[in-house]
Protein backbone atom coordinates (compact mmCIF):
# COMPACT_ATOMS: atom_id res chain seq x y z
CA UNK A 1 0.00 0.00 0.00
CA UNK A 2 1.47 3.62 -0.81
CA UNK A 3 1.31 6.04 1.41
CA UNK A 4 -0.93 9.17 0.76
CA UNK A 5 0.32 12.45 1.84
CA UNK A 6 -1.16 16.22 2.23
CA UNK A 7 0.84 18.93 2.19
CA UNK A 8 1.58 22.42 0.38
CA UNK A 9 3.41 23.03 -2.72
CA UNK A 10 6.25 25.46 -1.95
CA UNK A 11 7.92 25.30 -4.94
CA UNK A 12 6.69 24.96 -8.42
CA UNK A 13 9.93 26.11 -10.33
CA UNK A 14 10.50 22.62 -11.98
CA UNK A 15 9.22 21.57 -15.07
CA UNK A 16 6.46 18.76 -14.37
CA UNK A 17 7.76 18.83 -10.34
CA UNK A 18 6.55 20.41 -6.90
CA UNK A 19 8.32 20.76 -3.84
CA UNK A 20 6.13 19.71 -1.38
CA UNK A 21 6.18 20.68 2.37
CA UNK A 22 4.22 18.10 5.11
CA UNK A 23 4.24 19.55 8.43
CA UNK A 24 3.78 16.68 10.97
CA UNK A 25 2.80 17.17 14.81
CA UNK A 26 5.30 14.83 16.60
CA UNK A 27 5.67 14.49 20.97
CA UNK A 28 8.60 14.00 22.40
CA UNK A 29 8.81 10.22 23.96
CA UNK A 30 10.29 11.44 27.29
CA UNK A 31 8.97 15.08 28.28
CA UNK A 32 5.58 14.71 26.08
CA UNK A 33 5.86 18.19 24.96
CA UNK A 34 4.13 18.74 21.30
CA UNK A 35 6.64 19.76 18.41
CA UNK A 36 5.94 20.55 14.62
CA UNK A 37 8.05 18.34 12.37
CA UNK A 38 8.51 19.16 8.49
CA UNK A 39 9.98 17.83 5.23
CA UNK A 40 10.14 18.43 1.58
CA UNK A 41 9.85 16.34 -0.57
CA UNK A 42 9.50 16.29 -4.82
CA UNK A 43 6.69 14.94 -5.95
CA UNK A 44 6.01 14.51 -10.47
CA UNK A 45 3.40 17.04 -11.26
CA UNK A 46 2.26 15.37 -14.98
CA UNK A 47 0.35 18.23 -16.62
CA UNK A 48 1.63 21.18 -14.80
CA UNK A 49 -1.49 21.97 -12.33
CA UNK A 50 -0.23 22.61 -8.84
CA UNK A 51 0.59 26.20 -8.54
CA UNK A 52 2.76 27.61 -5.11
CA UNK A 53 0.45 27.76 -2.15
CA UNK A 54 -1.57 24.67 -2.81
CA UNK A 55 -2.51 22.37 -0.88
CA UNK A 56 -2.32 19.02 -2.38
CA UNK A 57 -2.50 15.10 -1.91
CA UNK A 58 0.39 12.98 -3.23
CA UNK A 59 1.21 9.69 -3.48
CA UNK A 60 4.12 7.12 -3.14
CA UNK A 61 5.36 5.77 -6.23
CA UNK A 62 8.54 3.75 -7.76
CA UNK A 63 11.34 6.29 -8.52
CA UNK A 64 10.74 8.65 -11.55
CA UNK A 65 14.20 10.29 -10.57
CA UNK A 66 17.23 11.14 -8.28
CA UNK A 67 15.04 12.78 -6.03
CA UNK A 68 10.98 11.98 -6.74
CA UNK A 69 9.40 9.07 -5.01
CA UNK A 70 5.77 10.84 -5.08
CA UNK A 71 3.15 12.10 -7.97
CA UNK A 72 0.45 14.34 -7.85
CA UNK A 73 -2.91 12.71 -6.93
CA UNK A 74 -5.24 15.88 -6.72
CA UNK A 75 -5.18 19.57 -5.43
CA UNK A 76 -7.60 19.81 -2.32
CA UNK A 77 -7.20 24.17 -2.19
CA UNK A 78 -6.55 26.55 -3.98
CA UNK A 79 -5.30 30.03 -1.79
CA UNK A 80 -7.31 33.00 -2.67
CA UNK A 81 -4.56 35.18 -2.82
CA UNK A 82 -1.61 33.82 -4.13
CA UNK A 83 1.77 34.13 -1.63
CA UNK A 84 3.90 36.16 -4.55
CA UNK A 85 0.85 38.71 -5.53
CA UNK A 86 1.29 39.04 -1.62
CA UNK A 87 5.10 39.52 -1.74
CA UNK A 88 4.97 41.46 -4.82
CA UNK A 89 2.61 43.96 -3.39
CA UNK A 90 4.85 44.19 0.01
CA UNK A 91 7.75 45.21 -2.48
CA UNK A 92 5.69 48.17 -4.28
CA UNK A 93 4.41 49.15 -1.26
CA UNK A 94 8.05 49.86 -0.01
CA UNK A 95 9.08 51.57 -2.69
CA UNK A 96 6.49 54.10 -2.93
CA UNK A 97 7.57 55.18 0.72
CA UNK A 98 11.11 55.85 -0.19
């Protein structure tokens, strides 16, 4: 059985790839305290859907390269707002008070 995954893309630079983040909730075996755990990993992204700031299901699969283990399964969200309109408007902001 593969494992299924959610997390969001961070990264969508690569052609037909994601970057994936899944944030994990993890407690510590001795003082039980609660700690946020992450990773990235690639995932194949066939037709080029998954945009930065989605949050998306993947899947296990054989190795398509060096670094992808995962594909694409489906996009659960899409953000309103995307993160670099958000960024982008940051930047003008700035400059218009210099």
């Amino acid at each position: 059985m593969a494992k299924v995954l959610q997390g969001k893309v961070t990264s969508d630079k690569p052609d037909k790839s994601i970057v994936v983040t899944i944030v994990t909730h993890k407690t510590h075996p001795i003082y039980k305290k609660r700690y946020i755990d992450s990773q990235k990993v690639m995932a194949h992204d066939e037709k080029n859907e998954a945009k930065e700031g989605d949050v998306v299901v993947i899947s296990e699969t054989r190795p398509l390269s060096a670094s992808k283990r995962y594909k694409l399964d489906k996009i659960v969200e899409r953000p309103t707002i995307s993160e670099s309109d958000v960024k982008e408007d940051a930047k003008k902001a700035e400059e218009d008070v210099v």
